[in-house]
N, C-alpha and C. Protein backbone atom coordinates (compact mmCIF):
# COMPACT_ATOMS: atom_id res chain seq x y z
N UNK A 1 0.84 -1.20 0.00
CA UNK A 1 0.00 0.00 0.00
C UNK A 1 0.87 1.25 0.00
N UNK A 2 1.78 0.81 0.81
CA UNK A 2 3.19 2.34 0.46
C UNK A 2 3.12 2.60 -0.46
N UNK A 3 3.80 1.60 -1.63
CA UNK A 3 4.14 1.50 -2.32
C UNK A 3 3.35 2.18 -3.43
N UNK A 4 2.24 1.92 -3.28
CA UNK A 4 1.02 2.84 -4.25
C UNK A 4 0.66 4.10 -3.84
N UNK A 5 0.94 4.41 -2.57
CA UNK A 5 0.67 6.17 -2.20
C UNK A 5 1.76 6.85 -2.10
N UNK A 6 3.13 6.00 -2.03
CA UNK A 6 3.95 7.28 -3.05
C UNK A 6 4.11 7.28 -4.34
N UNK A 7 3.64 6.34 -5.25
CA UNK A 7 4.00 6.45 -6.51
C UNK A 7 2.76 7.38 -7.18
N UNK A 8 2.05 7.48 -6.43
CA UNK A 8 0.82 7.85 -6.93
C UNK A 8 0.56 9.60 -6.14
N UNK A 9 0.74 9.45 -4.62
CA UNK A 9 0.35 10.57 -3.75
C UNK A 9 -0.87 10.89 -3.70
N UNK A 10 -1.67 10.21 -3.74
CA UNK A 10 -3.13 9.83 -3.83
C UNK A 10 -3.91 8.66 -2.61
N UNK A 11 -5.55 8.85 -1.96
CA UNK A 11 -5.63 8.25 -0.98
C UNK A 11 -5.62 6.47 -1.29
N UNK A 12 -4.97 5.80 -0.77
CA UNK A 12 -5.02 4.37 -0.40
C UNK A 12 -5.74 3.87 0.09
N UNK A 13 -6.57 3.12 -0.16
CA UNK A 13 -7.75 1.99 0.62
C UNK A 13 -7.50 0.98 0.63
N UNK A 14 -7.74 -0.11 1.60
CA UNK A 14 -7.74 -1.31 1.76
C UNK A 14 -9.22 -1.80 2.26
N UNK A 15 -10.25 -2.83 1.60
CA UNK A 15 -11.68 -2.88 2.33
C UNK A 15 -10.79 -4.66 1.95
N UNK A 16 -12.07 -5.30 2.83
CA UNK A 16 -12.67 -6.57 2.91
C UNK A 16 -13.68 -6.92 2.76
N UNK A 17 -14.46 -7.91 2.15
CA UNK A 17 -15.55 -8.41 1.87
C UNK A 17 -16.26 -8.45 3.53
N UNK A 18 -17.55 -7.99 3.58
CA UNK A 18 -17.96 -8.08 5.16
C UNK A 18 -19.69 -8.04 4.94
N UNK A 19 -20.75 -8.72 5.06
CA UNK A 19 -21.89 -8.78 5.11
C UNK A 19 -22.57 -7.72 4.24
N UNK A 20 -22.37 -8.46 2.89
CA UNK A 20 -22.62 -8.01 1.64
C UNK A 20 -22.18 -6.71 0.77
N UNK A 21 -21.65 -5.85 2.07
CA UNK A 21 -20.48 -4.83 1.80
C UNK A 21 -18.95 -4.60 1.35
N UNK A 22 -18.42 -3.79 1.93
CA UNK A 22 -16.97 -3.78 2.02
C UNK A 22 -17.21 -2.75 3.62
N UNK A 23 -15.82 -3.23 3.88
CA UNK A 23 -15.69 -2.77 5.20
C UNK A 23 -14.10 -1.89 4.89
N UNK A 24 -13.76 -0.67 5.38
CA UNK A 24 -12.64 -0.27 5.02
C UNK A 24 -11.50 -0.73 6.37
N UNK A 25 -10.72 -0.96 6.00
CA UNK A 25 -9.83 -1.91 7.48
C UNK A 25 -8.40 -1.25 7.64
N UNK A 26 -7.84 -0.57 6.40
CA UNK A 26 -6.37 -0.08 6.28
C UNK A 26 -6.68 1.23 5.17
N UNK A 27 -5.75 2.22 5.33
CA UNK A 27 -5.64 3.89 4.62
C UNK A 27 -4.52 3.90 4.69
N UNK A 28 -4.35 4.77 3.38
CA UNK A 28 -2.86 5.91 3.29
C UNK A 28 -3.26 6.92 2.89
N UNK A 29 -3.61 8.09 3.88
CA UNK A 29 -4.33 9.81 3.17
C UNK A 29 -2.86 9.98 2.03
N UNK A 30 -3.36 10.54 1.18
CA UNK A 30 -3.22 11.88 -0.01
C UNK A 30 -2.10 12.41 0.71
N UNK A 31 -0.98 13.01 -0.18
CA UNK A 31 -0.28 13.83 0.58
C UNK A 31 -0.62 15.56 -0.13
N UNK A 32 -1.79 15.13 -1.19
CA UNK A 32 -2.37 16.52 -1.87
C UNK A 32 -3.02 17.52 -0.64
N UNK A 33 -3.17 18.86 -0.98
CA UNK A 33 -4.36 19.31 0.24
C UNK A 33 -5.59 18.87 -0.58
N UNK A 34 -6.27 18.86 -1.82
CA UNK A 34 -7.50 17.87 -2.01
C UNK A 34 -7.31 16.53 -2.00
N UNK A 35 -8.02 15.86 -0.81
CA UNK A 35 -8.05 14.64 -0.96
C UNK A 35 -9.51 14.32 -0.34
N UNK A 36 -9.76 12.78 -0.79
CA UNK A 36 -10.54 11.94 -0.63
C UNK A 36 -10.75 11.41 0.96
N UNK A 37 -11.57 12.09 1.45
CA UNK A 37 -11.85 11.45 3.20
C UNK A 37 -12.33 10.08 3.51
N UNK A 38 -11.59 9.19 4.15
CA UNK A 38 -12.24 8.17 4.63
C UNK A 38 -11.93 7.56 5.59
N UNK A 39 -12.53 6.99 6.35
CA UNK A 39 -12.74 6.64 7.56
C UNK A 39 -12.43 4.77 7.52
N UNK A 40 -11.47 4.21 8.54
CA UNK A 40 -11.29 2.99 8.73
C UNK A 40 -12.71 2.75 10.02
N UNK A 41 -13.47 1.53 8.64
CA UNK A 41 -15.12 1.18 9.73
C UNK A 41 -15.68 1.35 8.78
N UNK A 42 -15.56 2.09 7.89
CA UNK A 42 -16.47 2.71 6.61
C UNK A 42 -16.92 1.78 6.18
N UNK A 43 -18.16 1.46 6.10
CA UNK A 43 -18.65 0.47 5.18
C UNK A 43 -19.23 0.83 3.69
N UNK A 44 -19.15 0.37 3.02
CA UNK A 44 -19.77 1.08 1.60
C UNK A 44 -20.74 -0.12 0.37
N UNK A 45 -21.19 -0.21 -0.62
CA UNK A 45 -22.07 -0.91 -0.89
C UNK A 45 -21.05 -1.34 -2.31
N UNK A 46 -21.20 -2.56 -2.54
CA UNK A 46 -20.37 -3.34 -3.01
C UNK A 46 -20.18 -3.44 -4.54
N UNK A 47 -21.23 -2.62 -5.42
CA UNK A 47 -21.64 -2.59 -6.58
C UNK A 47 -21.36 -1.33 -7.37
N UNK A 48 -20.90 -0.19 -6.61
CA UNK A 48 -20.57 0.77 -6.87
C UNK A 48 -19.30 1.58 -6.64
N UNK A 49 -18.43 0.39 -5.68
CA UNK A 49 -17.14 0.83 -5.96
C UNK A 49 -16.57 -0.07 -6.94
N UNK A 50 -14.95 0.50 -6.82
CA UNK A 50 -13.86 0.12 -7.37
C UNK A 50 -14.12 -1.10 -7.22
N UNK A 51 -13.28 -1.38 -5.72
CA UNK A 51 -13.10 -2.69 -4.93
C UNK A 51 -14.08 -3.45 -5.22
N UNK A 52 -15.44 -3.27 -4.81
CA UNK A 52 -16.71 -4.23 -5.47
C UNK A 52 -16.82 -4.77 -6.27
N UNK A 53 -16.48 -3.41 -7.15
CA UNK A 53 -16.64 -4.20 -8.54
C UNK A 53 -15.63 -5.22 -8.69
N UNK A 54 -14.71 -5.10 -8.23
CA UNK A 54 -13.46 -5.95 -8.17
C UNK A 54 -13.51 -7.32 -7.95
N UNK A 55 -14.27 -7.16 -6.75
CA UNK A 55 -14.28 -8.21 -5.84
C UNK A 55 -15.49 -8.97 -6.44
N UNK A 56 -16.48 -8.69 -6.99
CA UNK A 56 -17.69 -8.64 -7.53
C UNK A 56 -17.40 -9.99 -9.18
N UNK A 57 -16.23 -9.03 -9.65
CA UNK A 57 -15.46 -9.59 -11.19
C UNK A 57 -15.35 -11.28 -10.93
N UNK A 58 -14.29 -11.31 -9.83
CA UNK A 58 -13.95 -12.67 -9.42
C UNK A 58 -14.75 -13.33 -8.71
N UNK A 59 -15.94 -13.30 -8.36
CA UNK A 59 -16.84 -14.05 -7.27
C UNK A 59 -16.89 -15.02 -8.82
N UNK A 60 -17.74 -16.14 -7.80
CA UNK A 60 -18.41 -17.48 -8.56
C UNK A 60 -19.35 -16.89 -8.95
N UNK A 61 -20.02 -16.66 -10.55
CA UNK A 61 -21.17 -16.16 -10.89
C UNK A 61 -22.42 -16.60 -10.19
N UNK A 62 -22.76 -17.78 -9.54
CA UNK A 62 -23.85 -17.75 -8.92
C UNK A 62 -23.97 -17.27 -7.39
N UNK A 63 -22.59 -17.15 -6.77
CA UNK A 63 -22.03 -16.12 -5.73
C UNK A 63 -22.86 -15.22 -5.90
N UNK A 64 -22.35 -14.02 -6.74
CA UNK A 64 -22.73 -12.93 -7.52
C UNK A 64 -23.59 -12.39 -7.71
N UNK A 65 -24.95 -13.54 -8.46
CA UNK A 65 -26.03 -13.06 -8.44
C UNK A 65 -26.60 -12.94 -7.72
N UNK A 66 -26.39 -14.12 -6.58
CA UNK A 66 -27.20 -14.23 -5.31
C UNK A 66 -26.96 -12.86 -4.44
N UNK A 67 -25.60 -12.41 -4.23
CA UNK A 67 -25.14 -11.16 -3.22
C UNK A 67 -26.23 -9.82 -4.31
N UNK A 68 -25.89 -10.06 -5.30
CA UNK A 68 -26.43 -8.76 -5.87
C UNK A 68 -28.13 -8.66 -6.13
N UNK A 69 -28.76 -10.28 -5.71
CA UNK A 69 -30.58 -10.11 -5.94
C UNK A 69 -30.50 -10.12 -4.04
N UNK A 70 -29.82 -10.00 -3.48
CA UNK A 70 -29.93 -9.54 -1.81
C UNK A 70 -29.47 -8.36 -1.37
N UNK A 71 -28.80 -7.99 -2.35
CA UNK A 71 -28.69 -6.22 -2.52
C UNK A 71 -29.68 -5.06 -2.75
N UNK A 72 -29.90 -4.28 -2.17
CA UNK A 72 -30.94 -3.11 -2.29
C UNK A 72 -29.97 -1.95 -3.77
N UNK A 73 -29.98 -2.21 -4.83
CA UNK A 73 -29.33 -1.86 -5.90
C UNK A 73 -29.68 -0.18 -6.20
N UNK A 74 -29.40 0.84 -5.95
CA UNK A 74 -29.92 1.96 -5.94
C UNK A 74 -28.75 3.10 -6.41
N UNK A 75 -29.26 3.73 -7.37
CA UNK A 75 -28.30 5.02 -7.76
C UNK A 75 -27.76 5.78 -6.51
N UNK A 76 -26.84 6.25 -6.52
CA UNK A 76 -26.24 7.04 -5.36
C UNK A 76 -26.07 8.43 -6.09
N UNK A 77 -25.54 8.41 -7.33
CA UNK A 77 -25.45 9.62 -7.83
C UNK A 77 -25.52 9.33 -9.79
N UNK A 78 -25.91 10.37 -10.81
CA UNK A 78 -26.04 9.55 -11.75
C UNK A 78 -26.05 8.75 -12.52
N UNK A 79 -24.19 8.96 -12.29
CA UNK A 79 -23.17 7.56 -12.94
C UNK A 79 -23.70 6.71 -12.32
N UNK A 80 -24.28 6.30 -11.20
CA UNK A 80 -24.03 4.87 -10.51
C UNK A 80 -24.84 3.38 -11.51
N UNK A 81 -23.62 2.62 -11.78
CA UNK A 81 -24.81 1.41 -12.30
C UNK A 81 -25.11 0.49 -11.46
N UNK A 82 -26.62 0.48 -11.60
CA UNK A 82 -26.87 -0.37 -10.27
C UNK A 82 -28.02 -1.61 -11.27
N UNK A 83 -28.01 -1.87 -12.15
CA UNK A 83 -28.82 -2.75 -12.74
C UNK A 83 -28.03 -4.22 -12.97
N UNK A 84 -28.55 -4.86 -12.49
CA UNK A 84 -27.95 -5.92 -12.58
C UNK A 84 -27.12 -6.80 -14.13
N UNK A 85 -28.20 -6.53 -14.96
CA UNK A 85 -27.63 -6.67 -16.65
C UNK A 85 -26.87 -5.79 -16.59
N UNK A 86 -26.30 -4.57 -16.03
CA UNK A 86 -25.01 -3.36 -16.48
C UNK A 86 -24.02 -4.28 -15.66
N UNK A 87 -24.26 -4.48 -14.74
CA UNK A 87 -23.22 -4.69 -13.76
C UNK A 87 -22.36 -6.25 -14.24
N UNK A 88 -23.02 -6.64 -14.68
CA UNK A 88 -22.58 -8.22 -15.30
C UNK A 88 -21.91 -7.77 -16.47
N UNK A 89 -22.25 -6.60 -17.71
CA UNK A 89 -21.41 -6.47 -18.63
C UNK A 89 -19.91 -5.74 -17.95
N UNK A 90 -20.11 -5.38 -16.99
CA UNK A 90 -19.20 -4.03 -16.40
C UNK A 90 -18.04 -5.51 -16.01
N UNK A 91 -18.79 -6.73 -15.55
CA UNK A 91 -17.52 -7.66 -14.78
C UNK A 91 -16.67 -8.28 -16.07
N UNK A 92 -17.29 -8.30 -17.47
CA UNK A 92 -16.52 -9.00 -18.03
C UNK A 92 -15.34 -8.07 -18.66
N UNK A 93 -15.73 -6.87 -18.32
CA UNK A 93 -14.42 -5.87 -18.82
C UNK A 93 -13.21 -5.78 -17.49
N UNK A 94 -13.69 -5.83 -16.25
CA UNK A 94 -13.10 -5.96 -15.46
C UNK A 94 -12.35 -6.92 -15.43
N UNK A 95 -12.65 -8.30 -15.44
CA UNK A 95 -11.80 -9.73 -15.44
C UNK A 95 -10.97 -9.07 -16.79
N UNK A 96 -11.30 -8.69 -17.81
CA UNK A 96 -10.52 -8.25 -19.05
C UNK A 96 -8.74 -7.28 -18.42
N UNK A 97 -9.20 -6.59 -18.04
CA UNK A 97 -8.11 -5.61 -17.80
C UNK A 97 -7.34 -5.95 -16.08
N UNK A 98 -8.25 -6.44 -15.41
CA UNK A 98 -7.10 -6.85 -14.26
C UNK A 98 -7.97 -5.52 -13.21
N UNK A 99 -9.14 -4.56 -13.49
CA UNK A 99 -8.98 -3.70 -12.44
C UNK A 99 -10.24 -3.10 -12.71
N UNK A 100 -10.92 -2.51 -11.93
CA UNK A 100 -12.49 -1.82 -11.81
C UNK A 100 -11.80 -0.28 -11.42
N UNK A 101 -13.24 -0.24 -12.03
CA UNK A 101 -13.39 1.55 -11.58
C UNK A 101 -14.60 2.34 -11.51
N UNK A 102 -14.55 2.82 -10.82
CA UNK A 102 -15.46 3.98 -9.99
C UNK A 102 -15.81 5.27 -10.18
N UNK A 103 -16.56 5.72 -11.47
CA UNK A 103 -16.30 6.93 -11.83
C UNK A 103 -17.20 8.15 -11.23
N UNK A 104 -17.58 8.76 -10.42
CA UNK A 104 -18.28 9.23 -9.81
C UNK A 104 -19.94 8.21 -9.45
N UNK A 105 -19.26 7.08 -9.25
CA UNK A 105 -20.96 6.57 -9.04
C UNK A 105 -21.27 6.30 -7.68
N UNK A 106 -20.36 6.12 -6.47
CA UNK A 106 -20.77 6.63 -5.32
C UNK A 106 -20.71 8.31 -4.24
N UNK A 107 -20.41 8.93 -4.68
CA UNK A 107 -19.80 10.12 -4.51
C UNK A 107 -18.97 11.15 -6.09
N UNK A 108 -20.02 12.02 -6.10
CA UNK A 108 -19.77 12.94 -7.48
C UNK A 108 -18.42 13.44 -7.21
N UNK A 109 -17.37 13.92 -8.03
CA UNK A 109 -16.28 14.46 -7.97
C UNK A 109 -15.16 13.66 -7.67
N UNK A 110 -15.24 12.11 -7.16
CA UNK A 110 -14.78 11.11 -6.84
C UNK A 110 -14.43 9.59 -7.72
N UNK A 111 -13.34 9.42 -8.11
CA UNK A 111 -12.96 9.06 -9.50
C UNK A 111 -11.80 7.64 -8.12
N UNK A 112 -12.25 6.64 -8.35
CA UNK A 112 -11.40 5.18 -7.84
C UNK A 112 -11.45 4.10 -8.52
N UNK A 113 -9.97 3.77 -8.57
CA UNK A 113 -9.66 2.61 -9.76
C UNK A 113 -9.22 1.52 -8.28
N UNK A 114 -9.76 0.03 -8.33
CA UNK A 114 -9.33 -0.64 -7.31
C UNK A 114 -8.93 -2.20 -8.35
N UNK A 115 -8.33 -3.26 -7.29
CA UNK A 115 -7.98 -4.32 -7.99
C UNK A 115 -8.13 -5.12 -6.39
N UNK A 116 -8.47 -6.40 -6.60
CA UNK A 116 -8.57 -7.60 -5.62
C UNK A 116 -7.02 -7.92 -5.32
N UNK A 117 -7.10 -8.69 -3.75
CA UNK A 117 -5.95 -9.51 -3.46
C UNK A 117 -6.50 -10.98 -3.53
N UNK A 118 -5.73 -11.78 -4.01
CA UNK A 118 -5.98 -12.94 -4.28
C UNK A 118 -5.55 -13.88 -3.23
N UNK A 119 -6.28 -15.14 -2.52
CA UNK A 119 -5.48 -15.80 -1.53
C UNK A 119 -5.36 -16.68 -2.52
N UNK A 120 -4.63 -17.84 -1.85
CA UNK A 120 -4.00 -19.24 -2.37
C UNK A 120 -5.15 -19.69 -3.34
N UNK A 121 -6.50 -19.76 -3.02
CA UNK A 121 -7.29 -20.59 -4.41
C UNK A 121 -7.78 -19.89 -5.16
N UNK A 122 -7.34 -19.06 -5.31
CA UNK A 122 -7.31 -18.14 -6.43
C UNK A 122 -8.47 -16.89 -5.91
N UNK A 123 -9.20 -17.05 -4.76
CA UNK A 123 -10.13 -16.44 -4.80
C UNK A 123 -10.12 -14.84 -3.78
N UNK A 124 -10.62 -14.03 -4.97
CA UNK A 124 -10.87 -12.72 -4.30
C UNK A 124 -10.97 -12.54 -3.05
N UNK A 125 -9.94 -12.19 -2.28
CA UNK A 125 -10.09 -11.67 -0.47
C UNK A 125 -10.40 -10.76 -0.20
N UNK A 126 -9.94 -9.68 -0.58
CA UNK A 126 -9.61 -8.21 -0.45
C UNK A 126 -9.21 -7.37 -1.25
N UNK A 127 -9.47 -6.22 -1.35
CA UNK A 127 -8.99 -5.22 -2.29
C UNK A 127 -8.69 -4.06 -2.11
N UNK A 128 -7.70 -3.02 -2.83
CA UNK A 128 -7.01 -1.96 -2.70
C UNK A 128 -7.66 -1.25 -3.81
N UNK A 129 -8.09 0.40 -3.45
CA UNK A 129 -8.32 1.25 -4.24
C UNK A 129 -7.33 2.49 -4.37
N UNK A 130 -7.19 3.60 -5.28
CA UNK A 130 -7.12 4.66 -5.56
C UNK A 130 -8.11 5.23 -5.22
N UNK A 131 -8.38 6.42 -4.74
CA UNK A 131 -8.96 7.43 -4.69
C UNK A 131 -8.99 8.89 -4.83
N UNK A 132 -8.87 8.94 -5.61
CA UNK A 132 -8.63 10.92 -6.06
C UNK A 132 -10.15 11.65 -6.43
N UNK A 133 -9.61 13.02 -6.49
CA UNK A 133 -10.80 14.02 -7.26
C UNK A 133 -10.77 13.68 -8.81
N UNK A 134 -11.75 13.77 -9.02
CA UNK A 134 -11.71 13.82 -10.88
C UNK A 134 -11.50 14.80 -11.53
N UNK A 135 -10.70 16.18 -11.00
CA UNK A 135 -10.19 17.04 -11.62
C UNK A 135 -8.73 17.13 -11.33
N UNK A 136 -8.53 15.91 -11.04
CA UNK A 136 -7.09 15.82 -10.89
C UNK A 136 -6.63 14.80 -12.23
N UNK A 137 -5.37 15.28 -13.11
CA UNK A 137 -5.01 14.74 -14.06
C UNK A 137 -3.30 14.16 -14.03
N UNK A 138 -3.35 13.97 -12.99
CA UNK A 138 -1.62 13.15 -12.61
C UNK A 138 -1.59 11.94 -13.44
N UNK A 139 -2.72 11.17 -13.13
CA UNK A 139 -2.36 9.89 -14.52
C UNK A 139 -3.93 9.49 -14.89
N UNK A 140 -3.46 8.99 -15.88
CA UNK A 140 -4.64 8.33 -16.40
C UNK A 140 -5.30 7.31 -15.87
N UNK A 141 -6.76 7.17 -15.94
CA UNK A 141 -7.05 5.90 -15.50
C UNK A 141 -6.47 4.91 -15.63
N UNK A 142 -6.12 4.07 -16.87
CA UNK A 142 -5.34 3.07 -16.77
C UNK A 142 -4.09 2.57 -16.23
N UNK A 143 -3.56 4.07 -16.52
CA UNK A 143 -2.04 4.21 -15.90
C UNK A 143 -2.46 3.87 -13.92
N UNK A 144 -3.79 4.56 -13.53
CA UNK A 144 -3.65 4.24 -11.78
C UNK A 144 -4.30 2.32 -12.44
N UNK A 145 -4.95 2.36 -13.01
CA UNK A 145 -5.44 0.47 -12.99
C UNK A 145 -4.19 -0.48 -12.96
N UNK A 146 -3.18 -0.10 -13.65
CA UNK A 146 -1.89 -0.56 -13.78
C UNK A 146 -0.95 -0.17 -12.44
N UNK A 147 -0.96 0.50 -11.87
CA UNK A 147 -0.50 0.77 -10.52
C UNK A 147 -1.16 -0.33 -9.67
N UNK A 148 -2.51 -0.06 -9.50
CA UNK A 148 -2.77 -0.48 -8.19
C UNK A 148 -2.91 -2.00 -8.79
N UNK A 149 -3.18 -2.52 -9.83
CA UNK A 149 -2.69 -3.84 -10.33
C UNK A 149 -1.69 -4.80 -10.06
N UNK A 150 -0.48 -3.94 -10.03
CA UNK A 150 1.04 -4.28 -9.85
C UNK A 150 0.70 -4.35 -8.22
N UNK A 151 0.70 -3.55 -7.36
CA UNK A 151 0.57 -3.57 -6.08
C UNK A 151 -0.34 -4.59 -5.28
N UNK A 152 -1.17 -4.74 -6.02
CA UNK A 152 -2.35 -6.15 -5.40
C UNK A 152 -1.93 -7.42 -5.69
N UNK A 153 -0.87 -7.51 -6.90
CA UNK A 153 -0.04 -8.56 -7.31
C UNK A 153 0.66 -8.61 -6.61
N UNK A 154 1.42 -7.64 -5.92
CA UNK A 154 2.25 -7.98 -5.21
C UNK A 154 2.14 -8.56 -3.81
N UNK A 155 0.90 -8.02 -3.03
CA UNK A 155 0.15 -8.40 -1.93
C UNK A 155 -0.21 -9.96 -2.09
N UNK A 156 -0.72 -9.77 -3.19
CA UNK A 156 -1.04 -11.48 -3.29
C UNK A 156 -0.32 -12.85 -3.35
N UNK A 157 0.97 -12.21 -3.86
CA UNK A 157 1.80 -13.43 -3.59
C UNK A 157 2.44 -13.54 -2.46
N UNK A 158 2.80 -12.46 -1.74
CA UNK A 158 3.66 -12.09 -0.39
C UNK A 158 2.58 -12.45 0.35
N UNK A 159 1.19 -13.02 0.17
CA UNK A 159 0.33 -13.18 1.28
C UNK A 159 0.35 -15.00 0.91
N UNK A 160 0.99 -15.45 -0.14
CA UNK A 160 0.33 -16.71 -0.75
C UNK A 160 -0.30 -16.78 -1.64
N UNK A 161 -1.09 -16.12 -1.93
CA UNK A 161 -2.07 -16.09 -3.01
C UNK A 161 -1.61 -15.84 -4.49
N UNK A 162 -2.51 -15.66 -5.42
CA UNK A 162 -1.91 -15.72 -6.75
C UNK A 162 -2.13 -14.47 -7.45
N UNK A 163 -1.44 -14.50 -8.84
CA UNK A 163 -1.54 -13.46 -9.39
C UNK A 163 -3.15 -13.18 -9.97
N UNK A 164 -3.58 -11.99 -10.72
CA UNK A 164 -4.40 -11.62 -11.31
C UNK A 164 -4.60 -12.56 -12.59
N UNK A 165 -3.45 -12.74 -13.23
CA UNK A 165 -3.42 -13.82 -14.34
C UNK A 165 -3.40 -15.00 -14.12
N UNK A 166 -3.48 -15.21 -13.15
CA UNK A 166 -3.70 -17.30 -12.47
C UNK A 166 -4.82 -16.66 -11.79
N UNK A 167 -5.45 -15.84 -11.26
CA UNK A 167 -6.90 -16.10 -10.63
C UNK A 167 -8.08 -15.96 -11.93
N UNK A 168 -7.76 -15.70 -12.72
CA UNK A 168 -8.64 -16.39 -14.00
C UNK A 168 -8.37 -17.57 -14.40
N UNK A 169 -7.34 -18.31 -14.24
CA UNK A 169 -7.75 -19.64 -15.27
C UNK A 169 -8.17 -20.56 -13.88
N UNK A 170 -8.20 -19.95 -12.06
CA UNK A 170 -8.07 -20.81 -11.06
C UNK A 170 -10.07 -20.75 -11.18
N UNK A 171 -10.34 -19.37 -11.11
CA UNK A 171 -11.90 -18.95 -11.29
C UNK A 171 -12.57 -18.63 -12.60
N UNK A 172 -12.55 -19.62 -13.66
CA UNK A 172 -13.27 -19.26 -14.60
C UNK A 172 -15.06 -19.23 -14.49
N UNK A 173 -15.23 -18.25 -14.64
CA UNK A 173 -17.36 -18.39 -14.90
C UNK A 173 -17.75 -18.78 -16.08
């Protein structure tokens, strides 16, 4: 997580999967004066972040559907996709690129690219986000998807777990 808030200087998240949420458990504030506030306890709804979506990508598709038809699915702000047919096209781009993102759909002005940590069977544990303003242009989306990519890769093997490219052929849907 250092490792991604100095290369970046942008806020660090760490959540866990926690009763159909994410729970936020670990931070690294911004060293910008605009930054992204958040609170370790934070719970947030699982379909509209980064991390969710993340975490969301790699579940067992019937996992998935089940967490998301026990979900109260509701716009937060315009962007938000909360339809279940969006959200299923949204996972196969995600498994595609290695990383989700968050473009103002829980909080307007609020732009987070996140990626899963993988344990040993390949399966989604946890995940790390970016969090910046969306009028901030330090890097590109992809360029932070590729950051915090590399960094969750790295978590994942230093924890046991596997890469992003072995937790697809370990979890295929």
């Amino acid at each position: 997580m250092g490792a991604i808030a100095r290369q970046t200087n942008e806020t660090v998240n760490l959540y866990i999967p926690y009763e159909g949420e994410l729970l936020l458990i670990e931070k690294i504030d911004s060293t910008h004066a605009l930054k992204i506030y958040t609170r370790i306890g934070d719970r947030l709804p699982i379909y509209c972040t980064s991390v969710g979506k993340a975490l969301l990508a790699w579940m067992d598709e019937n996992e998935r559907k089940d967490l998301l038809l026990r979900t109260i699915l509701k716009p937060f702000t315009p962007k938000t996709i909360y339809h279940p047919d969006e959200l299923e096209k949204e996972v196969l781009t995600i498994r595609d690129k290695g990383y989700a993102l968050s473009n103002e759909e829980l909080n307007m002005g609020v732009l987070s690219v996140g990626a899963p940590i993988f344990g040993p069977e390949g399966m989604a544990i946890a995940g790390i986000s970016i969090a910046l303003p969306v009028t901030r242009e330090t890097f590109t989306v992809d360029e932070l998807g590729e950051i915090v990519k590399k960094g969750t890769t790295q978590i994942s093997l230093a924890c046991g777990g596997v890469s992003t490219k072995l937790a697809v052929y370990f979890n295929v849907n």
